[in-house]
PDB file of N, CA and C in Angstrom:
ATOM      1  N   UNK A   1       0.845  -1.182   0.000  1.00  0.00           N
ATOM      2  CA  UNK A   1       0.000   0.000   0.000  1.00  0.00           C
ATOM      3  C   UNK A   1       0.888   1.242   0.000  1.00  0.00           C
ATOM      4  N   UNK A   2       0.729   2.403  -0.480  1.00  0.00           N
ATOM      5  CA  UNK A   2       1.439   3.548  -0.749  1.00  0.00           C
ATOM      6  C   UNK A   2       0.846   4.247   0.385  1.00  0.00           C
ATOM      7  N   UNK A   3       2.283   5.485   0.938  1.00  0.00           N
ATOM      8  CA  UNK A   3       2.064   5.964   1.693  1.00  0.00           C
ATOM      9  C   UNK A   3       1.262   7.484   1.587  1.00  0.00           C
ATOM     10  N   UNK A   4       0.489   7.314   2.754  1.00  0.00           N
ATOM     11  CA  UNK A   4      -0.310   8.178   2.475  1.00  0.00           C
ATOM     12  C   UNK A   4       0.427   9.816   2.192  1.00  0.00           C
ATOM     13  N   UNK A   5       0.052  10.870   1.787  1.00  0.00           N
ATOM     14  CA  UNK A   5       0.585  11.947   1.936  1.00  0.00           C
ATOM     15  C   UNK A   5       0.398  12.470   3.191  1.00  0.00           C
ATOM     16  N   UNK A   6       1.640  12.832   3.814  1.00  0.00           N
ATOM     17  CA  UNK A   6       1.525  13.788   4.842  1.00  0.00           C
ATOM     18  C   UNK A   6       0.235  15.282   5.096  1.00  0.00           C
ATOM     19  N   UNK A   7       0.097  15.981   4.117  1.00  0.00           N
ATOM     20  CA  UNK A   7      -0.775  16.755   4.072  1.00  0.00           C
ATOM     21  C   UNK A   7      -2.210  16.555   4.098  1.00  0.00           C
ATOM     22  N   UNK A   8      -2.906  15.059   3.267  1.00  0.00           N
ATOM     23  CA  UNK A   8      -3.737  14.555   3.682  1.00  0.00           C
ATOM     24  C   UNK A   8      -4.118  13.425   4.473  1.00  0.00           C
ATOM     25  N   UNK A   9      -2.617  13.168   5.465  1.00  0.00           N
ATOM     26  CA  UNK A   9      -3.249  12.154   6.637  1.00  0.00           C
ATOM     27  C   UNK A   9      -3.335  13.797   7.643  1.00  0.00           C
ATOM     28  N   UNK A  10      -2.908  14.488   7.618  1.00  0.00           N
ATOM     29  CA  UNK A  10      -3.220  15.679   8.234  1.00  0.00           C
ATOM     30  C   UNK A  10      -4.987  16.539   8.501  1.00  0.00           C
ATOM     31  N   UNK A  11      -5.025  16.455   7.300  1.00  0.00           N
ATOM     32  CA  UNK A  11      -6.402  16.893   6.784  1.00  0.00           C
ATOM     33  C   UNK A  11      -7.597  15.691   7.241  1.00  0.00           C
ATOM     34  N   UNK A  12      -7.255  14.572   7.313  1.00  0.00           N
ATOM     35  CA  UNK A  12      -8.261  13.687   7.729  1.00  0.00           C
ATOM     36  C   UNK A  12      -8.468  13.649   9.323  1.00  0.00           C
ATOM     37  N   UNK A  13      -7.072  13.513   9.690  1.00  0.00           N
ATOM     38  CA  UNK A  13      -6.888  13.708  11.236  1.00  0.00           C
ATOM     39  C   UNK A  13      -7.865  15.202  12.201  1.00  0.00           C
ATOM     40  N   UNK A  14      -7.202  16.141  11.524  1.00  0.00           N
ATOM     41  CA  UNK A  14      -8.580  17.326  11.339  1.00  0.00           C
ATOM     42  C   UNK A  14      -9.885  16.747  11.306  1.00  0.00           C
ATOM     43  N   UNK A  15     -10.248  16.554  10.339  1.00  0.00           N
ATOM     44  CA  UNK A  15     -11.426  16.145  10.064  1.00  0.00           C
ATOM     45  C   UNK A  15     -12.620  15.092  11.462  1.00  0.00           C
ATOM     46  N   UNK A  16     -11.511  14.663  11.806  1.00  0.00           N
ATOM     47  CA  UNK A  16     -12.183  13.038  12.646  1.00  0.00           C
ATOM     48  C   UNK A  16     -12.106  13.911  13.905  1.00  0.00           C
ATOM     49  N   UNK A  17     -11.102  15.262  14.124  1.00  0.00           N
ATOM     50  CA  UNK A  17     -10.912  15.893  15.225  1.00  0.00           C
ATOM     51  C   UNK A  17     -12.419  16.976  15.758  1.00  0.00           C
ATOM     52  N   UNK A  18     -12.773  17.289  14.288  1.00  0.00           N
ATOM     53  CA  UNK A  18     -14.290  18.133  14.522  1.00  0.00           C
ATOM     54  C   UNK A  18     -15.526  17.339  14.411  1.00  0.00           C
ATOM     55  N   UNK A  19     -15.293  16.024  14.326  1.00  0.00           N
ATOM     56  CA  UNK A  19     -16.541  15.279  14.072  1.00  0.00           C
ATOM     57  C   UNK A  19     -17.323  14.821  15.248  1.00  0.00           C
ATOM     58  N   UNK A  20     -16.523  14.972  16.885  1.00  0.00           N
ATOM     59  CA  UNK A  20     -16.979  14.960  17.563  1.00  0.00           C
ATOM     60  C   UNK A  20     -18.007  16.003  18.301  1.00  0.00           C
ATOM     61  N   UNK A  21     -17.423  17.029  18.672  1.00  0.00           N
ATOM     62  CA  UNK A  21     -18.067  18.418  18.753  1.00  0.00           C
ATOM     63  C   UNK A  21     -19.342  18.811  17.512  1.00  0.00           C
ATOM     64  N   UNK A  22     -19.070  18.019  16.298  1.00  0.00           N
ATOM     65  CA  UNK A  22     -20.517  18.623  15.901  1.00  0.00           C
ATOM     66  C   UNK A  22     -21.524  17.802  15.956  1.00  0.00           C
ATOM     67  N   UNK A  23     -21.421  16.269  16.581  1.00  0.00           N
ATOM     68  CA  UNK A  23     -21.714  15.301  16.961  1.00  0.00           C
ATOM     69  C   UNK A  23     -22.764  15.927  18.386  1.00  0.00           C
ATOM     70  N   UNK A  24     -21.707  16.627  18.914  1.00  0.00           N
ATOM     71  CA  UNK A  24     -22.734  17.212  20.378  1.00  0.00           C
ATOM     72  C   UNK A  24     -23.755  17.866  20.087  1.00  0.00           C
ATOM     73  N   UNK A  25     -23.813  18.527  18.682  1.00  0.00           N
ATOM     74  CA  UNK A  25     -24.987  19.817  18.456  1.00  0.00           C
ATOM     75  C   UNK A  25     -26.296  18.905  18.512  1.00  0.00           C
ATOM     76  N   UNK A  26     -26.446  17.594  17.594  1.00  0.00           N
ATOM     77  CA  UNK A  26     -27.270  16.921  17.686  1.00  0.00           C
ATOM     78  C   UNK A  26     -28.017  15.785  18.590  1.00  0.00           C
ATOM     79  N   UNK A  27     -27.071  15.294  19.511  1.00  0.00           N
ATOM     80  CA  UNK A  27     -26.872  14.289  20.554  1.00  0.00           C
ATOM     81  C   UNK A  27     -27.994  14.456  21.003  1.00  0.00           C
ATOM     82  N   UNK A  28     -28.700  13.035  21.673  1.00  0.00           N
ATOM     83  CA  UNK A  28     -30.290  12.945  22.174  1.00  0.00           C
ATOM     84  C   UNK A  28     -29.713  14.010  23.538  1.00  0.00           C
ATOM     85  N   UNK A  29     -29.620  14.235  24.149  1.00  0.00           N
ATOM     86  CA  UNK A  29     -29.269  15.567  25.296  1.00  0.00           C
ATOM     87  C   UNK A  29     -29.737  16.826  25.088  1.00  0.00           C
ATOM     88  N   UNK A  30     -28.735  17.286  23.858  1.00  0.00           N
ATOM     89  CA  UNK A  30     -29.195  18.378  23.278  1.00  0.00           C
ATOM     90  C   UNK A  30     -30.288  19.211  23.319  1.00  0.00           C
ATOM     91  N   UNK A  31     -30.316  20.535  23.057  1.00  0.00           N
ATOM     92  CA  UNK A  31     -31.703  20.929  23.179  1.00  0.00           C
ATOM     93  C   UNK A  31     -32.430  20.652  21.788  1.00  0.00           C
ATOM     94  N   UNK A  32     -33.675  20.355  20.945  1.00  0.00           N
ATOM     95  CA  UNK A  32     -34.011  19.769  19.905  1.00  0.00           C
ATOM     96  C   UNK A  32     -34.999  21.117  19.665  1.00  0.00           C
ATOM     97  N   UNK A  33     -34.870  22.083  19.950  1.00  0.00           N
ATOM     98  CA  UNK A  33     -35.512  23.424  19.374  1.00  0.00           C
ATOM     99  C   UNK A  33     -34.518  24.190  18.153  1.00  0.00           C
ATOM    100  N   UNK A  34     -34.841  23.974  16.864  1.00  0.00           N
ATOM    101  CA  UNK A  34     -33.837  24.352  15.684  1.00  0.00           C
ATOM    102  C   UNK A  34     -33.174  25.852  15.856  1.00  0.00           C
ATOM    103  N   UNK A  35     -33.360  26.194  16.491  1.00  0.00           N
ATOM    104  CA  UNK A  35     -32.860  27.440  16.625  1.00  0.00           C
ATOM    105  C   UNK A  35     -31.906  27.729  17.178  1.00  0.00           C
ATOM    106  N   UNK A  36     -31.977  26.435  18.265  1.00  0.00           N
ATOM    107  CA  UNK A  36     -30.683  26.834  19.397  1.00  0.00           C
ATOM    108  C   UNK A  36     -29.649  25.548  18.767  1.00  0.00           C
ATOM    109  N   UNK A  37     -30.320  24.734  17.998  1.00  0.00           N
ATOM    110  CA  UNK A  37     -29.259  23.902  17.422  1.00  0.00           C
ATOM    111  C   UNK A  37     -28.480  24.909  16.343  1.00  0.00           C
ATOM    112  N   UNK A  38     -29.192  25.811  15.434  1.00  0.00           N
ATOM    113  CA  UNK A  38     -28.815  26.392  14.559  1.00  0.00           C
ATOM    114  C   UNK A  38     -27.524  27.315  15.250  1.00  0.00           C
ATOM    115  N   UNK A  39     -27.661  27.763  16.371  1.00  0.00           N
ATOM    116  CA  UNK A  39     -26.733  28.535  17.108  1.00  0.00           C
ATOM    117  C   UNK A  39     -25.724  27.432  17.426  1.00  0.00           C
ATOM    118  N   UNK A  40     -25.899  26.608  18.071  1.00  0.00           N
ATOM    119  CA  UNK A  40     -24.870  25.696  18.339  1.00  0.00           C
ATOM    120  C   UNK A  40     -23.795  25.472  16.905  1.00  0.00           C
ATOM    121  N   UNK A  41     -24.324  25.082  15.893  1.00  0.00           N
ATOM    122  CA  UNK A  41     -23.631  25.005  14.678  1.00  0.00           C
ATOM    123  C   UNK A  41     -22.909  26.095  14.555  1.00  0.00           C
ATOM    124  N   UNK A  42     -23.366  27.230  14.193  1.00  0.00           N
ATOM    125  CA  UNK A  42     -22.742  28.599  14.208  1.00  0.00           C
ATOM    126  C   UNK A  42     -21.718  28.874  15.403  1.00  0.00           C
ATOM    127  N   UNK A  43     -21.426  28.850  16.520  1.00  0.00           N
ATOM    128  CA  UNK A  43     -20.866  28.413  17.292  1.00  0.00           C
ATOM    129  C   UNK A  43     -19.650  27.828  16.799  1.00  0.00           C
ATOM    130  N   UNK A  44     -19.870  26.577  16.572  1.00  0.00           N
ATOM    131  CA  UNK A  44     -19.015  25.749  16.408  1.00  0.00           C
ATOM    132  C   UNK A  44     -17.988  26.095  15.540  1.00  0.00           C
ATOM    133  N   UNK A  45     -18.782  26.532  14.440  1.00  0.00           N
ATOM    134  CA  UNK A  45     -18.049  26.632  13.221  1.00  0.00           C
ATOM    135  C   UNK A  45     -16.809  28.130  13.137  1.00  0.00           C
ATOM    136  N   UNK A  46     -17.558  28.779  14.214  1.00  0.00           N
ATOM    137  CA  UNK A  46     -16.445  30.066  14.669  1.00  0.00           C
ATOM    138  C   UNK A  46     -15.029  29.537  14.817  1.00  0.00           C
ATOM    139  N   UNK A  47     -15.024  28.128  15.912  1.00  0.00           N
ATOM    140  CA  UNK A  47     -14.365  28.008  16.584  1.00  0.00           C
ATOM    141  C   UNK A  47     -12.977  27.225  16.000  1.00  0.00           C
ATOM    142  N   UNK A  48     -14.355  26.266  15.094  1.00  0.00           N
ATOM    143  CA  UNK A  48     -13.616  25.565  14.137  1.00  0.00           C
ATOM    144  C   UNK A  48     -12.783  26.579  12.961  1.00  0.00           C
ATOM    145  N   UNK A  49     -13.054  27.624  12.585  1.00  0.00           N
ATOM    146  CA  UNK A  49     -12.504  28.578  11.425  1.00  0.00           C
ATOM    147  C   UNK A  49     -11.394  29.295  12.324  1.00  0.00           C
ATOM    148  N   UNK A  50     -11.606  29.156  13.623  1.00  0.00           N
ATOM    149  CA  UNK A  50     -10.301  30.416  14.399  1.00  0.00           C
ATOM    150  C   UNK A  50      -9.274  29.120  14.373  1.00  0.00           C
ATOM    151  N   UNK A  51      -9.404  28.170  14.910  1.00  0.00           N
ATOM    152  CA  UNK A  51      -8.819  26.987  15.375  1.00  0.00           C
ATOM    153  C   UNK A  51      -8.165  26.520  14.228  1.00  0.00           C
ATOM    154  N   UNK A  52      -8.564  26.659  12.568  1.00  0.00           N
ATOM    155  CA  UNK A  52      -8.041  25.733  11.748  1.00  0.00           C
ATOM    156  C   UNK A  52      -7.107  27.009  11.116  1.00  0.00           C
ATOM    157  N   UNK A  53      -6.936  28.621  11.307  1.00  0.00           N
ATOM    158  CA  UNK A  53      -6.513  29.395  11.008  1.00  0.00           C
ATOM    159  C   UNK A  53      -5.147  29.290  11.703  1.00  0.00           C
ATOM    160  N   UNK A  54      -5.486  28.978  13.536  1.00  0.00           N
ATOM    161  CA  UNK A  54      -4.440  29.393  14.211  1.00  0.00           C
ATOM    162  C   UNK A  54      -3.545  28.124  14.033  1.00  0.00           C
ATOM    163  N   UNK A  55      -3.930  27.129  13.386  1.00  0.00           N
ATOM    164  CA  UNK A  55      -2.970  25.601  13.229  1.00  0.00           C
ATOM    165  C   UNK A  55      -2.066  26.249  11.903  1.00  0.00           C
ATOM    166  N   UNK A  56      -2.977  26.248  10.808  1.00  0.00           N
ATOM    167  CA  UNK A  56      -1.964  27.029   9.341  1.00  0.00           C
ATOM    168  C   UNK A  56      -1.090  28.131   9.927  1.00  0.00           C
ATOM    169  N   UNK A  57      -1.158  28.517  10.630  1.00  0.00           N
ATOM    170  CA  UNK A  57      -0.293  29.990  11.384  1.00  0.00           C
ATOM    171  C   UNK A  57       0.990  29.477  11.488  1.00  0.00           C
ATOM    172  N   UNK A  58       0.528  28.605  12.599  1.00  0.00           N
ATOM    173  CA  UNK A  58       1.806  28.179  12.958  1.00  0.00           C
ATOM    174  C   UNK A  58       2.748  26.675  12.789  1.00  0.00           C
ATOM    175  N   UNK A  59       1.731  26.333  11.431  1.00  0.00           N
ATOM    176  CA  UNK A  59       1.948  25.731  10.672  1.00  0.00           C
ATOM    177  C   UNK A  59       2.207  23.930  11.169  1.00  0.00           C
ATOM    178  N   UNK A  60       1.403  23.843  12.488  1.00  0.00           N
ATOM    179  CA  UNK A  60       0.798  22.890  13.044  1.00  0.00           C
ATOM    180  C   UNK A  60       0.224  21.600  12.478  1.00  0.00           C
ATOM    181  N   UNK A  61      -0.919  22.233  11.673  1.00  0.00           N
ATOM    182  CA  UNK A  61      -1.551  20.978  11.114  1.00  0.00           C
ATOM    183  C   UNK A  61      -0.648  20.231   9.856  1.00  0.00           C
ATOM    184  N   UNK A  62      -0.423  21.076   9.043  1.00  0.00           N
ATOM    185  CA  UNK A  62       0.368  20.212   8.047  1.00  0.00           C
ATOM    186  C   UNK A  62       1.445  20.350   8.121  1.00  0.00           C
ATOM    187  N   UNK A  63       2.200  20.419   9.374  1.00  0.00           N
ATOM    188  CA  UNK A  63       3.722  19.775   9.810  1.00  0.00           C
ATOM    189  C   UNK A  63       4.601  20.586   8.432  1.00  0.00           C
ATOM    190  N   UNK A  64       3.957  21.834   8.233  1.00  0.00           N
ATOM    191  CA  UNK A  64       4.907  23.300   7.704  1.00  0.00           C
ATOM    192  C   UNK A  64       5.471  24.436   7.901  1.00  0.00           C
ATOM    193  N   UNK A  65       6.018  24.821   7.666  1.00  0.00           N
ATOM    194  CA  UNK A  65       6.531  26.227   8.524  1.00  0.00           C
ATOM    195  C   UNK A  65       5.088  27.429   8.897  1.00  0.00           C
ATOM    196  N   UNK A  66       5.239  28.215   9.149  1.00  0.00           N
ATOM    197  CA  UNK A  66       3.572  28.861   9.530  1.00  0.00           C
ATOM    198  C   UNK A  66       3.968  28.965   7.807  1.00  0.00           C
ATOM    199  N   UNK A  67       2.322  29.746   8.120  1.00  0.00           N
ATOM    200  CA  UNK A  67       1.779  30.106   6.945  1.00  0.00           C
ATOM    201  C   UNK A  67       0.912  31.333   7.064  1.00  0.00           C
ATOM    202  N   UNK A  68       1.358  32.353   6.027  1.00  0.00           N
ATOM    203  CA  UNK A  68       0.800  34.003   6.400  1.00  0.00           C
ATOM    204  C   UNK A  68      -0.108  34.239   5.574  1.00  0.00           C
ATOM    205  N   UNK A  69      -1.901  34.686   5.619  1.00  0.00           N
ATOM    206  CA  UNK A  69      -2.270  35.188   4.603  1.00  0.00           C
ATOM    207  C   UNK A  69      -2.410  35.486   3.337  1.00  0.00           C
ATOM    208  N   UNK A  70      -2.567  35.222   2.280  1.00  0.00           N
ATOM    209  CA  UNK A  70      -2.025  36.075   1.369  1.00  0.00           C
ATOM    210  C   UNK A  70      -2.775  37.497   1.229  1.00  0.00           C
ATOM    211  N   UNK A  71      -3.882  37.501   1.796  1.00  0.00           N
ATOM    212  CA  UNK A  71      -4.643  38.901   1.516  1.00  0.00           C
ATOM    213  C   UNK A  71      -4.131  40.058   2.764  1.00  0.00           C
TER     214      UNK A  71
END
C-alpha cells in the first residue's frame, strides 16, 4: 500500500478531530428546538474557522513552517 501523503493524513486527522463536537450539536441531550441547534452550529463553526486558522499559522496541522495570509 502507498504511503499516504503527509498533508492529507493531516487533513483527515482534522477532520475526525471536529466530528466529535458537531456530533454534540445533535446528541439525544441536546436541546431539539432548531434554533438553538442552529446557534450551536454557528458556534461551532467560529471556533472551528479560528482553530483551523491558528494551526496554518503556525503551521501545526500540516507539519509546515507557519503560513501568512495572502490577503
Amino acid at each position: 500500500m502507498a504511503e499516504l501523503d503527509p498533508s492529507v493524513a493531516a487533513w483527515r486527522v482534522y477532520c475526525l478531530s471536529i466530528a466529535y463536537p458537531g456530533e454534540m450539536v445533535f446528541a439525544s441531550g441536546a436541546p431539539d428546538d432548531p434554533d438553538v441547534r442552529a446557534e450551536g452550529i454557528r458556534a461551532l463553526s467560529r471556533y472551528m474557522a479560528f482553530g483551523l486558522e491558528q494551526s496554518l499559522r503556525r503551521g501545526r496541522l500540516l507539519g509546515l513552517s507557519a503560513i501568512e495570509p495572502l490577503g
